[in-house]
N, C-alpha and C. Protein backbone atom coordinates (compact mmCIF):
# COMPACT_ATOMS: atom_id res chain seq x y z
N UNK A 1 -46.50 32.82 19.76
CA UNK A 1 -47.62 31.96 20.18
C UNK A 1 -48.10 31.11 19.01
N UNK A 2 -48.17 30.06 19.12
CA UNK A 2 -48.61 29.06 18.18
C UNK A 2 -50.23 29.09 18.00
N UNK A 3 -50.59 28.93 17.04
CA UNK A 3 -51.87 28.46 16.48
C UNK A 3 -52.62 28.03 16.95
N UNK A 4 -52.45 26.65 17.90
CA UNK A 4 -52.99 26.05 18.39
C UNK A 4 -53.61 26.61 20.00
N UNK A 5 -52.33 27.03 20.15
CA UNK A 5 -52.42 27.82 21.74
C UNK A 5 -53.13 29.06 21.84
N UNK A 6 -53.37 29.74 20.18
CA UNK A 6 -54.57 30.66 20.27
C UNK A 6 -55.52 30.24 20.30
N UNK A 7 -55.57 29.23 19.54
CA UNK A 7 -57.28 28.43 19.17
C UNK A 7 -57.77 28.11 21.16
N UNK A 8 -56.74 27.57 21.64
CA UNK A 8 -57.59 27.31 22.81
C UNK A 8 -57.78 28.74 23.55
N UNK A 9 -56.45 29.34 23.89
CA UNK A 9 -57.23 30.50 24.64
C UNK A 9 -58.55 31.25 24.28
N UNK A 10 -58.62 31.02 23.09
CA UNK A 10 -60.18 31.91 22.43
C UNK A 10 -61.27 31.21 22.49
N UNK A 11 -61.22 29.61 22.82
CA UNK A 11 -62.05 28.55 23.05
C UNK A 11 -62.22 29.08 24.56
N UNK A 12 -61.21 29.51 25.90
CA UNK A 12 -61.27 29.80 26.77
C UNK A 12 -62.33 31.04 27.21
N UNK A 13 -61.57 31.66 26.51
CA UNK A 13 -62.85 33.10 26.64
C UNK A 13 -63.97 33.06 26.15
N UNK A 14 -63.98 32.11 25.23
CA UNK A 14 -65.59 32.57 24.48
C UNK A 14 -66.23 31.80 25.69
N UNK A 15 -65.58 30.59 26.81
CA UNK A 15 -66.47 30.04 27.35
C UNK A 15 -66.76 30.90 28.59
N UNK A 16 -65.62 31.93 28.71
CA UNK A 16 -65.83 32.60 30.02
C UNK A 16 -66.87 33.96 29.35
N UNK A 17 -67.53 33.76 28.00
CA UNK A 17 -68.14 34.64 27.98
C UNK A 17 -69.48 34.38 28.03
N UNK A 18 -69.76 33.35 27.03
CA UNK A 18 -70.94 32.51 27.61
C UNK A 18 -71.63 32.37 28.75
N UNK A 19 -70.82 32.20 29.85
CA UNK A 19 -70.86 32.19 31.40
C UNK A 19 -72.00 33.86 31.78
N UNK A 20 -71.99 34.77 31.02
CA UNK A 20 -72.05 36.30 31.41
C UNK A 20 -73.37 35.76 30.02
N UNK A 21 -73.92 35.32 28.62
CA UNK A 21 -74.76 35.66 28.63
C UNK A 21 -76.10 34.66 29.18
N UNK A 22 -77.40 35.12 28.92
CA UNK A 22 -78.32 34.62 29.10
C UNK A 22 -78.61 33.39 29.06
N UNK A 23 -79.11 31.67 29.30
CA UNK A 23 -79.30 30.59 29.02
C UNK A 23 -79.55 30.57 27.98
N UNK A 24 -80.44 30.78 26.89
CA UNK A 24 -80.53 30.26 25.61
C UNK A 24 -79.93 30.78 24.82
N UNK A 25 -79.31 31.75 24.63
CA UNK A 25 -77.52 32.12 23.91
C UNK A 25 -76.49 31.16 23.84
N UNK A 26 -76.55 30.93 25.17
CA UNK A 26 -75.45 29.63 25.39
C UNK A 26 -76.26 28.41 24.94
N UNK A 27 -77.08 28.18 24.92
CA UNK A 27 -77.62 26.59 24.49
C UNK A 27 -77.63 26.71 23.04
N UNK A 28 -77.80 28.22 22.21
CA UNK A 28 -77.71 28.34 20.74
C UNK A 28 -76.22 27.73 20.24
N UNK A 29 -75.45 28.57 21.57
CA UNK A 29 -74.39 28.60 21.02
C UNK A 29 -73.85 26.56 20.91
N UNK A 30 -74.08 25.95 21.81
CA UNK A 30 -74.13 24.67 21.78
C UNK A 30 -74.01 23.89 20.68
N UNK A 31 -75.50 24.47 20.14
CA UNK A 31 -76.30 23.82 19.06
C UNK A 31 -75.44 24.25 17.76
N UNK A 32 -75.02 25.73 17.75
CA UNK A 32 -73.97 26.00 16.15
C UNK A 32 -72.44 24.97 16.05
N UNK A 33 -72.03 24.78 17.64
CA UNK A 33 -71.08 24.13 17.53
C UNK A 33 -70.95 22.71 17.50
């Protein structure tokens, strides 16, 4: 698996994790990125 193709799947999950926490976790998380 290439580099790149990890970087997105982990871009994938962190968004399907986001999804599961609270609204302003995810809007923090927004704001760090």
């Amino acid at each position: 698996m290439s580099v790149r193709q990890q970087r997105r799947q982990f871009r994938k999950g962190a968004q399907s994790y986001l999804m599961k926490l609270p609204p302003p976790i995810s809007r923090l998380y927004r704001l760090v990125r």
